[in-house]
PDB file of N, CA and C in Angstrom:
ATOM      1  N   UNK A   1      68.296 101.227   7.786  1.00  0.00           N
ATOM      2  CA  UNK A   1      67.444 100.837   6.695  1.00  0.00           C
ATOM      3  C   UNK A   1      67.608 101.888   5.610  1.00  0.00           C
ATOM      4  N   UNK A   2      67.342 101.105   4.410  1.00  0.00           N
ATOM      5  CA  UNK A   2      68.045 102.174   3.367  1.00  0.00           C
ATOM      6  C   UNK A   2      66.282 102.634   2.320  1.00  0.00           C
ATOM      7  N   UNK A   3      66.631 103.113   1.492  1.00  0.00           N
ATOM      8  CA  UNK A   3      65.472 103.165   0.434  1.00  0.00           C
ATOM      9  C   UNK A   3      66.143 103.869  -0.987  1.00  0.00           C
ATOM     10  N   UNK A   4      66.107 102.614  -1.940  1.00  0.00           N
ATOM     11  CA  UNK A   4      66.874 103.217  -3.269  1.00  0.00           C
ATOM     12  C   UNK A   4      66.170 103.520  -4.161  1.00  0.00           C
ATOM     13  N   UNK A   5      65.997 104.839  -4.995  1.00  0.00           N
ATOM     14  CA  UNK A   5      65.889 104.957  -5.756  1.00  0.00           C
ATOM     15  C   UNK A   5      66.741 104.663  -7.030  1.00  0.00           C
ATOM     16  N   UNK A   6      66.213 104.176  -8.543  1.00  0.00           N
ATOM     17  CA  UNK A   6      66.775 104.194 -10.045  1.00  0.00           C
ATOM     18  C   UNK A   6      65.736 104.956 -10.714  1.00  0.00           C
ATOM     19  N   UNK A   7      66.714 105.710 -10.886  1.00  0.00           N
ATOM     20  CA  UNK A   7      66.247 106.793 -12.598  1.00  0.00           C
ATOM     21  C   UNK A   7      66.717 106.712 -13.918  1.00  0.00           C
ATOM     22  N   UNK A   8      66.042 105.863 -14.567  1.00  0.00           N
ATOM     23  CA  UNK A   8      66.075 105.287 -16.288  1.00  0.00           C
ATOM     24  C   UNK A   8      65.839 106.384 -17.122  1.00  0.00           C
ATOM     25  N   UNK A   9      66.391 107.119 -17.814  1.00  0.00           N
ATOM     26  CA  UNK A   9      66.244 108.411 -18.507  1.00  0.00           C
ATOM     27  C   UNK A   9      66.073 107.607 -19.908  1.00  0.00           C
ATOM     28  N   UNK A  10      65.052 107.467 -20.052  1.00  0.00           N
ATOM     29  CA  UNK A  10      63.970 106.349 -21.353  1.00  0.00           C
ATOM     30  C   UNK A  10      64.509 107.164 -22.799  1.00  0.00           C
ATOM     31  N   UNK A  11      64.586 108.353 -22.937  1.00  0.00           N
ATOM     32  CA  UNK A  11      64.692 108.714 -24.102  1.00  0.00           C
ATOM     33  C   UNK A  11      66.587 108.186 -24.817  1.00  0.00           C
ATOM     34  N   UNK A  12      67.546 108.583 -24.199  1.00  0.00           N
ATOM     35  CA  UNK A  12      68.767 107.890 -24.706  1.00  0.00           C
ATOM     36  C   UNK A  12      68.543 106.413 -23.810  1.00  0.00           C
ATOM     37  N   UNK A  13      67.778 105.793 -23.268  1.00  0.00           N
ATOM     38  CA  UNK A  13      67.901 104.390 -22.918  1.00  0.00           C
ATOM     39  C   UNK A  13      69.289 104.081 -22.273  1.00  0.00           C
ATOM     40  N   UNK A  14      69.577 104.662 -20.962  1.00  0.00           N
ATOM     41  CA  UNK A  14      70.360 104.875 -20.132  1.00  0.00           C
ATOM     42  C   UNK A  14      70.091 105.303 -18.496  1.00  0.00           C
ATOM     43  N   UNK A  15      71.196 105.129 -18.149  1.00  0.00           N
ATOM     44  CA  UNK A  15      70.255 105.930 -16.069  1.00  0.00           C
ATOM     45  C   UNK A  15      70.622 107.295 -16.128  1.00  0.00           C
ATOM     46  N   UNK A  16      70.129 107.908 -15.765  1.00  0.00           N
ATOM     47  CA  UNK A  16      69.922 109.176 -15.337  1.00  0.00           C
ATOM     48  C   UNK A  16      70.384 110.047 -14.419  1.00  0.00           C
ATOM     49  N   UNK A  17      71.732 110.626 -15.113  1.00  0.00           N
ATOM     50  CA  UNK A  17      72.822 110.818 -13.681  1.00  0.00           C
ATOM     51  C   UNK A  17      72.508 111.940 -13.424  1.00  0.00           C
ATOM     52  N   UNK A  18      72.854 112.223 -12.163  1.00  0.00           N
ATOM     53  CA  UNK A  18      73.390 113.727 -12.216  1.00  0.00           C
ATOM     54  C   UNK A  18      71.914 114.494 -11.713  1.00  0.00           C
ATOM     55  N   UNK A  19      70.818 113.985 -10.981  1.00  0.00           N
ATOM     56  CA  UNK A  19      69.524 113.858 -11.344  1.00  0.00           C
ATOM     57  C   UNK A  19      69.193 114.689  -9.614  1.00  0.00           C
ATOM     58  N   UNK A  20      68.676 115.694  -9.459  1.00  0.00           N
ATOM     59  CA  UNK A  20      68.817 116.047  -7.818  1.00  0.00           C
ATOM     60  C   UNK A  20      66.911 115.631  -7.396  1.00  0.00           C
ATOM     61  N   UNK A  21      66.924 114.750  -6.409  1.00  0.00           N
ATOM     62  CA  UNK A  21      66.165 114.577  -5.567  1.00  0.00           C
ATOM     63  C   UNK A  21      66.122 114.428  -4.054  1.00  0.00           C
ATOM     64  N   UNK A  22      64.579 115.105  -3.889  1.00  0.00           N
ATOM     65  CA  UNK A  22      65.029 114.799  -1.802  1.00  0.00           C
ATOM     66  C   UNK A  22      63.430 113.977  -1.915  1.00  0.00           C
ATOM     67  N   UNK A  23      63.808 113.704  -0.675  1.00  0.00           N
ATOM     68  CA  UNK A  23      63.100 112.891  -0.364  1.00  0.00           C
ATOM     69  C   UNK A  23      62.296 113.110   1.109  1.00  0.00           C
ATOM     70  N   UNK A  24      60.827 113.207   1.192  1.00  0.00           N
ATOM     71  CA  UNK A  24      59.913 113.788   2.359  1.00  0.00           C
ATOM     72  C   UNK A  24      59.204 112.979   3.125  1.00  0.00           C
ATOM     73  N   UNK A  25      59.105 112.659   4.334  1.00  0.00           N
ATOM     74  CA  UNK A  25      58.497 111.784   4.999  1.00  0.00           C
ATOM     75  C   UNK A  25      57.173 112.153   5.492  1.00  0.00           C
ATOM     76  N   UNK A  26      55.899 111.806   5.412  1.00  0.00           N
ATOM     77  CA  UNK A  26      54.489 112.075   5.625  1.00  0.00           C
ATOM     78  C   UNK A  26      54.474 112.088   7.366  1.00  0.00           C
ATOM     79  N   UNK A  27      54.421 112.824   8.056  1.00  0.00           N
ATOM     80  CA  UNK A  27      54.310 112.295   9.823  1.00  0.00           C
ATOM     81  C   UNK A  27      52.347 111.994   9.878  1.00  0.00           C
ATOM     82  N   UNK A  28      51.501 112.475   9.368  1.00  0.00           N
ATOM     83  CA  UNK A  28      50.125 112.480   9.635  1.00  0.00           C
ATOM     84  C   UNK A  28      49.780 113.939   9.408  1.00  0.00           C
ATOM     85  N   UNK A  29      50.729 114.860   9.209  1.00  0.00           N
ATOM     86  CA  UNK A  29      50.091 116.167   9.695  1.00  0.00           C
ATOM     87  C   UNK A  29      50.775 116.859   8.077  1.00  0.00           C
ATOM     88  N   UNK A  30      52.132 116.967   8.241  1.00  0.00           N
ATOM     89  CA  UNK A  30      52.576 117.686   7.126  1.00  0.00           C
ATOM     90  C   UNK A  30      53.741 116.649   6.354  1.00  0.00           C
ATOM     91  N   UNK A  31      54.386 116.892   5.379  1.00  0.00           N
ATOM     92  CA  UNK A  31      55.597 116.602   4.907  1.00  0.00           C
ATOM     93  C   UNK A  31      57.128 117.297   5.383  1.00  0.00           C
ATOM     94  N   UNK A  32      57.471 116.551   5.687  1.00  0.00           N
ATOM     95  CA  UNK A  32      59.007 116.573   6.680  1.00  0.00           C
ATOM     96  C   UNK A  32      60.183 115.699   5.559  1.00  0.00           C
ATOM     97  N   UNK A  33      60.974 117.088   5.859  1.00  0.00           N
ATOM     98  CA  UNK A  33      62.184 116.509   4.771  1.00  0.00           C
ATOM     99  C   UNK A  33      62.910 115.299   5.470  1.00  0.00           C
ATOM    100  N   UNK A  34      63.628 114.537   4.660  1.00  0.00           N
ATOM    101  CA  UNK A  34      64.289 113.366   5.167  1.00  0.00           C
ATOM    102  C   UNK A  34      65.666 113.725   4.520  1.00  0.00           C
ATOM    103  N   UNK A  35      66.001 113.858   3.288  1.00  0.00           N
ATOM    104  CA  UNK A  35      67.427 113.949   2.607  1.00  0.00           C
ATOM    105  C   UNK A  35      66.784 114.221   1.308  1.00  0.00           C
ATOM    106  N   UNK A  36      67.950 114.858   0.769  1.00  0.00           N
ATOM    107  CA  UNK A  36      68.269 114.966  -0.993  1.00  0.00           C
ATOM    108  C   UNK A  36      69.468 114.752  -1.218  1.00  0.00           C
ATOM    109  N   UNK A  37      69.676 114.514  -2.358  1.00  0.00           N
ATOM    110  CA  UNK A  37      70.935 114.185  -3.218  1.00  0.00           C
ATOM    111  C   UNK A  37      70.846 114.010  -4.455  1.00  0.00           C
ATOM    112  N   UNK A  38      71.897 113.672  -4.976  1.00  0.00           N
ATOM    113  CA  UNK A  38      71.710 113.358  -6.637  1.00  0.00           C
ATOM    114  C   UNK A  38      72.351 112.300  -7.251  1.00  0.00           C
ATOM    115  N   UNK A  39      71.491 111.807  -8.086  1.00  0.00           N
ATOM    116  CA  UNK A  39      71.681 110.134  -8.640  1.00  0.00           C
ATOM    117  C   UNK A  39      73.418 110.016  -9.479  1.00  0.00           C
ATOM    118  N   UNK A  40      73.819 108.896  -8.627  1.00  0.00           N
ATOM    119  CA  UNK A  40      74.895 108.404  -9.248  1.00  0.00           C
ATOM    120  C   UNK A  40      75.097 108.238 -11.027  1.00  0.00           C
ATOM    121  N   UNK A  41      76.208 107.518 -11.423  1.00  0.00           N
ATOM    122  CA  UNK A  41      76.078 107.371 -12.990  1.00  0.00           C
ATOM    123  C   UNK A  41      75.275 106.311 -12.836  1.00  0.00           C
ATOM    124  N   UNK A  42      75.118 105.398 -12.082  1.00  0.00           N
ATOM    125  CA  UNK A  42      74.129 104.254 -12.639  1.00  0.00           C
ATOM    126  C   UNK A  42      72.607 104.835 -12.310  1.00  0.00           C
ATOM    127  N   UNK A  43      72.373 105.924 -12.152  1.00  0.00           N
ATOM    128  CA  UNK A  43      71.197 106.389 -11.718  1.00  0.00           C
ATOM    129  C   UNK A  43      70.511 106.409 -10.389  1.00  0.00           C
ATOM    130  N   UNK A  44      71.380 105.948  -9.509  1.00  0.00           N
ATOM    131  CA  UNK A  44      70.596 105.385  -8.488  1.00  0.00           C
ATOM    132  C   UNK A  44      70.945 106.367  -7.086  1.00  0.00           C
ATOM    133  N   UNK A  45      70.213 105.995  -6.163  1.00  0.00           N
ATOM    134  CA  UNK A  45      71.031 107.039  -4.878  1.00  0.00           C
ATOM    135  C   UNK A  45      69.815 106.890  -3.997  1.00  0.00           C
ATOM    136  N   UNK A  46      70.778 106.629  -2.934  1.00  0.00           N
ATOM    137  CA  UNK A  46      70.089 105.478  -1.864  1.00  0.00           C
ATOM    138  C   UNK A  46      70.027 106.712  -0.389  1.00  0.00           C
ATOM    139  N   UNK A  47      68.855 106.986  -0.008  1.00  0.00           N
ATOM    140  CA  UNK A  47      68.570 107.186   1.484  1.00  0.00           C
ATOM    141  C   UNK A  47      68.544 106.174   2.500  1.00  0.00           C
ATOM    142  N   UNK A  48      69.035 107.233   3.499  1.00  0.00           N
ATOM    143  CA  UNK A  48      69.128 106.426   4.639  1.00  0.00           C
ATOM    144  C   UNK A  48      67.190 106.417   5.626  1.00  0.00           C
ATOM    145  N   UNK A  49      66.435 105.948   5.773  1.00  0.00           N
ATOM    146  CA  UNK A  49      65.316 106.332   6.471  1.00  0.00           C
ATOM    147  C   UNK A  49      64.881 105.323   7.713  1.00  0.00           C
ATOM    148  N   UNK A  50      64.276 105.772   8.165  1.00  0.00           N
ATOM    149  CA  UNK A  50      64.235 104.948  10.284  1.00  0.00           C
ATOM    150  C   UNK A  50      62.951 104.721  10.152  1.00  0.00           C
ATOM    151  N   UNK A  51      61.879 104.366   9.095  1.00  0.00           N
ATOM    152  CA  UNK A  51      61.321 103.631   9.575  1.00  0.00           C
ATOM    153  C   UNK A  51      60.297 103.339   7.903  1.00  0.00           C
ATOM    154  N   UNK A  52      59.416 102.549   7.899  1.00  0.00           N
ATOM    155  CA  UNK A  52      58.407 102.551   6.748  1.00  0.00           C
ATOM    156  C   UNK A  52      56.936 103.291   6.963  1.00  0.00           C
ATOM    157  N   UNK A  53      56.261 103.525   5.814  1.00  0.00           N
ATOM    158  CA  UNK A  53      56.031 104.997   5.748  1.00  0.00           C
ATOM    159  C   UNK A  53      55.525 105.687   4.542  1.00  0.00           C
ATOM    160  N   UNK A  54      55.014 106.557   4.618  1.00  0.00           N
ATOM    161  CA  UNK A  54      54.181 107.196   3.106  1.00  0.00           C
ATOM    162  C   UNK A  54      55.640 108.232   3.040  1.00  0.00           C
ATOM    163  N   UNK A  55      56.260 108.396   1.404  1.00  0.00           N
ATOM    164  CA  UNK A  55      57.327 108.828   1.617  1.00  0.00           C
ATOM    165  C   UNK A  55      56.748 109.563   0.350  1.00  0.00           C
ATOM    166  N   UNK A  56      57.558 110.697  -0.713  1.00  0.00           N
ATOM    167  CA  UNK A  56      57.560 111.424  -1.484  1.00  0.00           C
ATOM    168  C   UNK A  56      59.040 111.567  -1.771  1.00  0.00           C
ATOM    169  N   UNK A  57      59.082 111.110  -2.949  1.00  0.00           N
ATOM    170  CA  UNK A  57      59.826 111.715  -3.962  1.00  0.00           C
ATOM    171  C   UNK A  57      59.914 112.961  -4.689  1.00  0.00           C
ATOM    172  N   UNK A  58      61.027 113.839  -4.799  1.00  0.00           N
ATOM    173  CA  UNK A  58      60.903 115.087  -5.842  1.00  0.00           C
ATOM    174  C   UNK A  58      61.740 115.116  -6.694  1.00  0.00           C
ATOM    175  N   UNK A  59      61.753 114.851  -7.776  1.00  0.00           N
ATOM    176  CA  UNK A  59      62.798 114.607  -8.731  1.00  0.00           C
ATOM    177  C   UNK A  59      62.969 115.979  -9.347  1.00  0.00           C
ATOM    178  N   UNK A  60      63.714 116.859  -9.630  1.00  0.00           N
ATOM    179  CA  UNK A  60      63.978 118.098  -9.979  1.00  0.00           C
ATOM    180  C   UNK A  60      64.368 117.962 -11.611  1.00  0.00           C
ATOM    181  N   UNK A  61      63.283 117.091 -12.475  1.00  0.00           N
ATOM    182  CA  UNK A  61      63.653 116.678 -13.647  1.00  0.00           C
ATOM    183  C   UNK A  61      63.935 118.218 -14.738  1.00  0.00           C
ATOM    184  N   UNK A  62      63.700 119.551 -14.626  1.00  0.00           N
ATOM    185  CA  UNK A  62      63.669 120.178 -15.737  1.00  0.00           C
ATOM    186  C   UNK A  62      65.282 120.637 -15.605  1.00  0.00           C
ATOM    187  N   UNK A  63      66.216 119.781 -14.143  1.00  0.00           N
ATOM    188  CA  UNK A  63      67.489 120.456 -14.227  1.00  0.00           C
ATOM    189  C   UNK A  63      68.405 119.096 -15.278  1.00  0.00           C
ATOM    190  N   UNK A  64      67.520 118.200 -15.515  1.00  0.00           N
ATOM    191  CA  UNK A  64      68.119 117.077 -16.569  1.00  0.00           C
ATOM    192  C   UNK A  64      67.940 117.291 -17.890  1.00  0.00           C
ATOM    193  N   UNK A  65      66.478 117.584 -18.373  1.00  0.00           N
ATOM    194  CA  UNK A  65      65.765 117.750 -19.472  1.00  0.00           C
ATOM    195  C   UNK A  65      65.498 119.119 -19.698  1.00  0.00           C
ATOM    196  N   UNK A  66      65.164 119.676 -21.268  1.00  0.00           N
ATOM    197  CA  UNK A  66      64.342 120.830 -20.904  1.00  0.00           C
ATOM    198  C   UNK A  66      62.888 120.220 -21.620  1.00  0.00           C
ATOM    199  N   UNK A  67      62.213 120.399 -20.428  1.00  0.00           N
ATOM    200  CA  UNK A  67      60.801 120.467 -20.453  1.00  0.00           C
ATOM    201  C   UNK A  67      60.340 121.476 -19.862  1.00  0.00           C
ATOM    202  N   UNK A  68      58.642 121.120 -19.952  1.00  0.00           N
ATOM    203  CA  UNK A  68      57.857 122.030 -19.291  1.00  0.00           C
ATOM    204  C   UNK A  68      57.436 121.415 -17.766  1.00  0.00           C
ATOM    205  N   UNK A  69      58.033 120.471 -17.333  1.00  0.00           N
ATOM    206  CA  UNK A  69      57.771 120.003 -16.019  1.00  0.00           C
ATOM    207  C   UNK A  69      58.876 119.779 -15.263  1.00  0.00           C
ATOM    208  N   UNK A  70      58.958 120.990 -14.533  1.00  0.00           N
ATOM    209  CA  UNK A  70      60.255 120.829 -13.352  1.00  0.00           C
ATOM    210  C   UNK A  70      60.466 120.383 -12.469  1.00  0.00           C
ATOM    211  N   UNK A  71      59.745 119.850 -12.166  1.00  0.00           N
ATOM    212  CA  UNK A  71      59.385 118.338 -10.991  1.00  0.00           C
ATOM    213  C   UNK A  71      58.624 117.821 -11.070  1.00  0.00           C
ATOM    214  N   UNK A  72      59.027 116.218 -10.835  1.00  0.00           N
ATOM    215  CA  UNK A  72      58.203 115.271 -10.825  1.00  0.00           C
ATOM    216  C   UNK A  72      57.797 115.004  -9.270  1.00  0.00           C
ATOM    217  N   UNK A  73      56.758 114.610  -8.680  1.00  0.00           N
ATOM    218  CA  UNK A  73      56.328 114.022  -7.813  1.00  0.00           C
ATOM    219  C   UNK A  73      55.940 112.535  -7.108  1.00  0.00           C
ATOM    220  N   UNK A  74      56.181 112.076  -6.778  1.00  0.00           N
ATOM    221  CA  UNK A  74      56.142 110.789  -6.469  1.00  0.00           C
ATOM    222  C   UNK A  74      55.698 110.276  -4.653  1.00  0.00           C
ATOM    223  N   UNK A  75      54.696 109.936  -4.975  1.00  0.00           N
ATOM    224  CA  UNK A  75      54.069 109.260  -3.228  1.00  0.00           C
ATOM    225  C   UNK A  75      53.935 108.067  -3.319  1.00  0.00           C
ATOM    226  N   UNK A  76      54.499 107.425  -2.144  1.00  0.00           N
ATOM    227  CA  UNK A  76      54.312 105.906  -1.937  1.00  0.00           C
ATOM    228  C   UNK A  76      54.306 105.469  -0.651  1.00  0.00           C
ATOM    229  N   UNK A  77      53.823 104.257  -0.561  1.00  0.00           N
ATOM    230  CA  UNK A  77      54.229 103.481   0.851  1.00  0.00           C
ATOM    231  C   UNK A  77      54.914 102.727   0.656  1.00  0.00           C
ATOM    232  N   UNK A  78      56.129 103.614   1.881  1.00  0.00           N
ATOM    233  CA  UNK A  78      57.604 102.098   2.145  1.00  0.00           C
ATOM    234  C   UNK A  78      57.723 100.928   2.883  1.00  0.00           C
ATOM    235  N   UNK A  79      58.183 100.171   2.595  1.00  0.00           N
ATOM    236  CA  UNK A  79      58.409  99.170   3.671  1.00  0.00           C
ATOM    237  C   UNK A  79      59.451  98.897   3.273  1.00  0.00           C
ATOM    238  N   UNK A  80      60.517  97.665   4.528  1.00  0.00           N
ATOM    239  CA  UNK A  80      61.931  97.859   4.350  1.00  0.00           C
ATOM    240  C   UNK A  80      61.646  97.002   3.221  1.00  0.00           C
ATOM    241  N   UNK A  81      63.260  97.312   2.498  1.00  0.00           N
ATOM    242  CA  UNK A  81      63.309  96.366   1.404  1.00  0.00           C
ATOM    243  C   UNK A  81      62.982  96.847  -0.001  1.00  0.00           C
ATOM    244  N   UNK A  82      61.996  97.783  -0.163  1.00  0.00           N
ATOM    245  CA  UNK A  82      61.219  98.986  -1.217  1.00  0.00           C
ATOM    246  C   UNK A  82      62.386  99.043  -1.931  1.00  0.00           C
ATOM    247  N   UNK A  83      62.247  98.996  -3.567  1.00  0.00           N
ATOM    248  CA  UNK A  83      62.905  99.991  -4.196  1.00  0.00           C
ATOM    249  C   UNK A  83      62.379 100.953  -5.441  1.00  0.00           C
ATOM    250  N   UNK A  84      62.459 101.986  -5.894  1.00  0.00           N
ATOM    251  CA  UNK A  84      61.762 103.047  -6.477  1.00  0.00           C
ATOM    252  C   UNK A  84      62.150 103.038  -7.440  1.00  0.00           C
ATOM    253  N   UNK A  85      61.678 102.287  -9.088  1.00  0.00           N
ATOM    254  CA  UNK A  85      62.234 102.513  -9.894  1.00  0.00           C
ATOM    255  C   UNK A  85      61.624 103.655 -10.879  1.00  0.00           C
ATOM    256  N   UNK A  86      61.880 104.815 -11.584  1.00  0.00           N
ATOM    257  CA  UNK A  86      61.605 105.846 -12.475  1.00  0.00           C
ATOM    258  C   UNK A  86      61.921 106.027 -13.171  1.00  0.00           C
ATOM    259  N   UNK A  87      61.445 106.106 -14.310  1.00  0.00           N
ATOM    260  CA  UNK A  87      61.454 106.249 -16.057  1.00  0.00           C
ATOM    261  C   UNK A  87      61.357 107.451 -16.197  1.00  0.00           C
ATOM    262  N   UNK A  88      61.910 108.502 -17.007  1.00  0.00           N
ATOM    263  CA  UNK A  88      61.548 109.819 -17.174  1.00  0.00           C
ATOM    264  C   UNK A  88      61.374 110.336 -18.411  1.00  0.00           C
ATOM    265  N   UNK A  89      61.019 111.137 -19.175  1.00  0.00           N
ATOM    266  CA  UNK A  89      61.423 111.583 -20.774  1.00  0.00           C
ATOM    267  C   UNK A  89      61.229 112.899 -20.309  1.00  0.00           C
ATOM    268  N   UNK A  90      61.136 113.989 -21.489  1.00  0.00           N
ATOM    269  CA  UNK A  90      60.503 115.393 -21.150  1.00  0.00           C
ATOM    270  C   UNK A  90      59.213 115.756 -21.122  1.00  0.00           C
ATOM    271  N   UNK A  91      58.804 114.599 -21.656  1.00  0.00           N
ATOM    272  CA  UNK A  91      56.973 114.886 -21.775  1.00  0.00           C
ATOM    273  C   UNK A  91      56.096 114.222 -20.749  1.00  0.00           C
ATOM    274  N   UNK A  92      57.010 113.122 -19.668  1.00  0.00           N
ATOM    275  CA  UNK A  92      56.235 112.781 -19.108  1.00  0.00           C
ATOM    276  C   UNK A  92      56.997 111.377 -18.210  1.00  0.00           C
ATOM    277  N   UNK A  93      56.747 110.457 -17.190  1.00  0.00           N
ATOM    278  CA  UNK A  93      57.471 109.874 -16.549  1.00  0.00           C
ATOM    279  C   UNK A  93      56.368 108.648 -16.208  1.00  0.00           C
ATOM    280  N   UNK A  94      56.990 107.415 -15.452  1.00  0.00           N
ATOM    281  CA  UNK A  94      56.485 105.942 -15.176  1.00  0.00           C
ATOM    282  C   UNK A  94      57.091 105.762 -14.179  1.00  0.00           C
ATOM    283  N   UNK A  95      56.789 105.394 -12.802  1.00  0.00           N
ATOM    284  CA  UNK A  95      57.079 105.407 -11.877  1.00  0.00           C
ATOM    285  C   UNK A  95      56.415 103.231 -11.483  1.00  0.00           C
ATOM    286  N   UNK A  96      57.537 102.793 -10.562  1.00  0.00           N
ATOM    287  CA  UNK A  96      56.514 101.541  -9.966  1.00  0.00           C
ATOM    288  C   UNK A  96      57.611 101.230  -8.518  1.00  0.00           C
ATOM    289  N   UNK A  97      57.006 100.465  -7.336  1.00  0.00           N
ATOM    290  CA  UNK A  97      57.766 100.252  -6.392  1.00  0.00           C
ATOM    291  C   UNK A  97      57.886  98.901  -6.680  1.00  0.00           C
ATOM    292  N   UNK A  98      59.259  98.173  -6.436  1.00  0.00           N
ATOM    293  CA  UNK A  98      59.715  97.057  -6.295  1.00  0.00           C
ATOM    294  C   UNK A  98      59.671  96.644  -4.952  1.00  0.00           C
ATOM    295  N   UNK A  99      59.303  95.737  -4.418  1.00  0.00           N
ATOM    296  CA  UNK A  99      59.116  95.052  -3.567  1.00  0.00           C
ATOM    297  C   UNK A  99      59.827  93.768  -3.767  1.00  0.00           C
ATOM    298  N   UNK A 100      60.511  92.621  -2.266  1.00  0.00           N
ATOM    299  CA  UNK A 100      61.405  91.315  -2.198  1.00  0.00           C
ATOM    300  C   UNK A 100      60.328  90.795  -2.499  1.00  0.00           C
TER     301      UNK A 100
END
């Protein structure tokens, strides 16, 4: 089972390459890494994960932009099929889950 993220870099109205995020799985107790990587040219970049789940995103946006916010944060609940789409600028970001 996979879980994809897209990162829309809103200000040139394009995806957002080159973009390093990992990705943390909630067990009940703490946050447990799952993978990181970094977004393709179409923005996107797909984990592999074993099951659905309160997951976290960390987008390491101040290594794209220069802003004053060097990561973005992102919590959700997965289920298979989920996909994570993210808007970013330097001042601030839009996050929503896609669901089939």
């Amino acid at each position: 089972m996979s879980l994809t993220l897209r990162v829309v870099d809103s200000v040139r109205g394009r995806p957002a390459a080159e973009l390093p995020v990992r990705l943390d799985r909630y067990d009940g107790n703490t946050w447990q890494a799952v993978d990181e990587g970094v977004t393709g040219g179409a923005g996107e970049l797909a984990f592999a994960v074993a099951e659905a789940g309160l997951y976290r995103a960390r987008a390491a946006i101040g290594q794209y932009f220069t802003t004053k916010f060097p990561e973005i944060q992102i919590i959700f609940e997965f289920t298979p099929g989920d996909r994570v789409e993210l808007q970013v600028t330097p001042a601030g970001y839009s996050a929503c889950l896609v669901t089939p």
